[in-house]
Protein backbone atom coordinates (compact mmCIF):
# COMPACT_ATOMS: atom_id res chain seq x y z
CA UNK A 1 145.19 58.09 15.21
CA UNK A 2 145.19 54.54 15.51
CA UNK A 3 145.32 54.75 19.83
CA UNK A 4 142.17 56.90 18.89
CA UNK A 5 140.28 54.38 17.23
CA UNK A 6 141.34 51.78 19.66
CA UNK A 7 140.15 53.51 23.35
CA UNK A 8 137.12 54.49 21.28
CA UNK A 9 136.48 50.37 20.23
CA UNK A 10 137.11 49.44 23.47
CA UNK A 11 134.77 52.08 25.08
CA UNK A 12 131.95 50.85 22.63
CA UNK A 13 132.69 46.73 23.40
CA UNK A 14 132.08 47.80 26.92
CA UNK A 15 128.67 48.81 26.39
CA UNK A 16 128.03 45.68 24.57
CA UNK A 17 126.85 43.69 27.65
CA UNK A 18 123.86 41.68 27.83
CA UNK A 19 122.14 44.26 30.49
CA UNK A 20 122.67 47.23 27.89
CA UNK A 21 121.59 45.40 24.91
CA UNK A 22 118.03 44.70 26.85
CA UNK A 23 117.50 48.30 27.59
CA UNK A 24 118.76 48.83 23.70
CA UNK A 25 116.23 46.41 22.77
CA UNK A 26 113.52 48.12 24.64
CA UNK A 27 113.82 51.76 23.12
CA UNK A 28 113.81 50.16 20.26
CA UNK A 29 110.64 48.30 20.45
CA UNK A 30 109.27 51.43 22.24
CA UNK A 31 109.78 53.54 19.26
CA UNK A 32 109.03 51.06 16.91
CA UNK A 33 105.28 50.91 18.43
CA UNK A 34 105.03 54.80 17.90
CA UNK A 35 104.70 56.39 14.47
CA UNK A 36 107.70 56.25 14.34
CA UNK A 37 109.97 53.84 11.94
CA UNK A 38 111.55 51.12 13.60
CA UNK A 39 111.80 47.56 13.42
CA UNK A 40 113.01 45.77 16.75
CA UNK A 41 112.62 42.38 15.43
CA UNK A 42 115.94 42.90 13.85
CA UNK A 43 117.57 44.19 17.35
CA UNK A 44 115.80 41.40 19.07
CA UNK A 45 117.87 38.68 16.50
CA UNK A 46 121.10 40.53 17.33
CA UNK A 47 120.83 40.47 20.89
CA UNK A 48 120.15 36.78 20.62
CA UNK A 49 122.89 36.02 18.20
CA UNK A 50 125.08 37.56 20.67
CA UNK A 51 123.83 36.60 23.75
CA UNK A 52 121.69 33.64 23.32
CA UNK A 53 121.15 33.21 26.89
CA UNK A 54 119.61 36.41 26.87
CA UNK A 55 116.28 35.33 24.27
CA UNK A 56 113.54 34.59 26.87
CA UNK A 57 114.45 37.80 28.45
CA UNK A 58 115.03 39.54 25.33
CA UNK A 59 111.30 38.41 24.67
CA UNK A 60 109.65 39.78 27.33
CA UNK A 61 111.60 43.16 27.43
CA UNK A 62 110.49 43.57 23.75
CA UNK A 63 106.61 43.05 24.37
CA UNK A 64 106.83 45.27 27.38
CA UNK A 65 108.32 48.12 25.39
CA UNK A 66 106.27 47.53 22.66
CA UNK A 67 103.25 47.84 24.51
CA UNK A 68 104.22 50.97 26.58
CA UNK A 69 104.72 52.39 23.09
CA UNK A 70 101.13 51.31 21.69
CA UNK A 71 99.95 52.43 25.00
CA UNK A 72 101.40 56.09 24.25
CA UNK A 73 100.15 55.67 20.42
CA UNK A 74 96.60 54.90 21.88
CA UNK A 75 96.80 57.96 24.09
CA UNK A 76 98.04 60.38 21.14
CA UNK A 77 94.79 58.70 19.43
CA UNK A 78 92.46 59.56 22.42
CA UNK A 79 93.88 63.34 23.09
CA UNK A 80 93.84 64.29 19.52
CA UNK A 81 89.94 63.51 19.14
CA UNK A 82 89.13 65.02 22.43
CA UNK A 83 91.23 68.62 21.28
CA UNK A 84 90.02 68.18 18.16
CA UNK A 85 86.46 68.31 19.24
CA UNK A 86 87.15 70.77 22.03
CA UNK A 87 88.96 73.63 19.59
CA UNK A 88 87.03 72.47 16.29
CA UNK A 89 83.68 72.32 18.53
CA UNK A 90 82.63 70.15 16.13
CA UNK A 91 82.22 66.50 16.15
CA UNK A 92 84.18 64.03 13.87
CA UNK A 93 82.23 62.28 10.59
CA UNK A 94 82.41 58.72 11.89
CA UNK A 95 80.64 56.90 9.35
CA UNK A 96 83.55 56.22 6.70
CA UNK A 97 83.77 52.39 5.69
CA UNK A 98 87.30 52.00 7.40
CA UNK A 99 86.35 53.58 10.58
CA UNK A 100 82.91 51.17 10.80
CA UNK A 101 84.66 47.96 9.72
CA UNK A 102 87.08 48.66 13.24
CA UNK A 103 84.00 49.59 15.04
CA UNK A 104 82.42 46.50 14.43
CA UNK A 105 85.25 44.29 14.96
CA UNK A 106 85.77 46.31 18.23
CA UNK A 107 89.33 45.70 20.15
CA UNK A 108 90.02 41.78 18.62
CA UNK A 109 91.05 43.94 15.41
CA UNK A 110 93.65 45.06 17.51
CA UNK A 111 95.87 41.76 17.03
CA UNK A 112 96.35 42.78 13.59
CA UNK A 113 98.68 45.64 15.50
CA UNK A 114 102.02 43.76 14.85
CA UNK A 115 101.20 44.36 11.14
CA UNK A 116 103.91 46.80 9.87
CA UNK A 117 102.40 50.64 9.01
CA UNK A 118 98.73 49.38 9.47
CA UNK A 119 99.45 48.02 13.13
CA UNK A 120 100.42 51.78 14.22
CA UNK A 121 97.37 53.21 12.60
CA UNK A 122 95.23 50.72 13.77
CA UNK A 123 96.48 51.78 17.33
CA UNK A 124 95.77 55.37 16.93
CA UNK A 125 92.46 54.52 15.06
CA UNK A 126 91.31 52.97 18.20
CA UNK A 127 92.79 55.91 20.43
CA UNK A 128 90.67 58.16 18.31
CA UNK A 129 87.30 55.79 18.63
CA UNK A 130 87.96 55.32 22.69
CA UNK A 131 87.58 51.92 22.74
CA UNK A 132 88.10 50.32 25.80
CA UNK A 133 91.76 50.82 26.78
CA UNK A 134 92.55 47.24 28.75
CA UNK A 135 90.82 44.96 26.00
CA UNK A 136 92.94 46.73 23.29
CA UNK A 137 95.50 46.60 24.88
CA UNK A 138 94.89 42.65 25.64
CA UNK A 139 94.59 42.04 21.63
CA UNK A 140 97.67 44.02 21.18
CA UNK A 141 99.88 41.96 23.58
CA UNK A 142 98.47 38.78 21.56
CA UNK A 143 99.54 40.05 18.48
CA UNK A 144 102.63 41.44 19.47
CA UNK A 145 103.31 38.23 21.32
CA UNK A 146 102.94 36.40 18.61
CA UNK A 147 105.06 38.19 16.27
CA UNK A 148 108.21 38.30 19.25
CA UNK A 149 107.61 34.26 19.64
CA UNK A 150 108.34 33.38 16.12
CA UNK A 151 111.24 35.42 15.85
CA UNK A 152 112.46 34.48 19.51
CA UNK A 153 111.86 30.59 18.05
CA UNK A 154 113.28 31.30 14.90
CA UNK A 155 116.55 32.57 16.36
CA UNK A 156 116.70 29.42 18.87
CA UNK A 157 116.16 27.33 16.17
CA UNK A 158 118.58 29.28 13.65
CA UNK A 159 121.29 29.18 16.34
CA UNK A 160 120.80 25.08 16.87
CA UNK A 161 121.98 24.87 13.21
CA UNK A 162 124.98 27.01 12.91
């Protein structure tokens, strides 16, 4: 049992490499930019505690998955309104108060994106309205950058002290 457990351990520590942590690191922010729960800003601190060589890098693989994911959620947005409108042949009531406050802040309400739960719907929101895809996507990658750079900073400055 015990020769088990160790060629299993030692399989595992050989997929802890800095290379295999990035790609780990960008599922994670991938799915965490869906609907779906996630939260690589924690994955992002463990690859830098482990491999603090690897934060700049770490940084940018994080806001690149996290984009491709809001860039899916904004899609999911967009096709669901056009087969909604196709099958329902009806159009959508656009005039709630939520729905007219994003409208008139247009795509900069987009930075709010790294916000957790209201960033996702936010993305899909603006999917659904068909705003313009490359300045939403520009407000997003502020935002998102934002939130990566204080935890990337953080980290540095966390790992200076210990």
């Amino acid at each position: 049992m015990i020769d088990w457990l160790r060629t299993l351990s030692t399989w595992l520590q050989s997929w802890a490499t800095p290379e295999m942590g990035l790609w780990g690191l960008f599922g994670s922010a991938f799915l965490s930019a869906t609907i779906l729960p996630g939260s690589s800003e924690v994955v992002l601190s463990a690859l830098i505690t482990a491999y603090p060589a690897q934060a700049w890098p770490g940084f940018a693989v994080a806001l690149a998955g996290n984009l491709l994911g809001c860039f899916l959620t904004f899609g999911m947005g967009h096709a669901s309104r056009q087969g909604y409108e196709r099958f329902q042949k009806v159009k959508v009531d656009m005039d709630g108060p939520q729905v007219q406050r994003l409208r008139r802040w247009g795509p900069p309400a987009l930075v709010l994106a790294f916000v957790p739960l209201v960033g996702d719907a936010l993305v899909l929101a603006a999917g659904w309205l068909k705003m313009p895809l490359a300045q939403s996507m520009f407000w997003i990658a502020i935002g998102k950058g934002m939130r990566y750079l204080i935890v990337v900073l953080g980290m540095i400055g966390v790992m200076k002290f210990a």
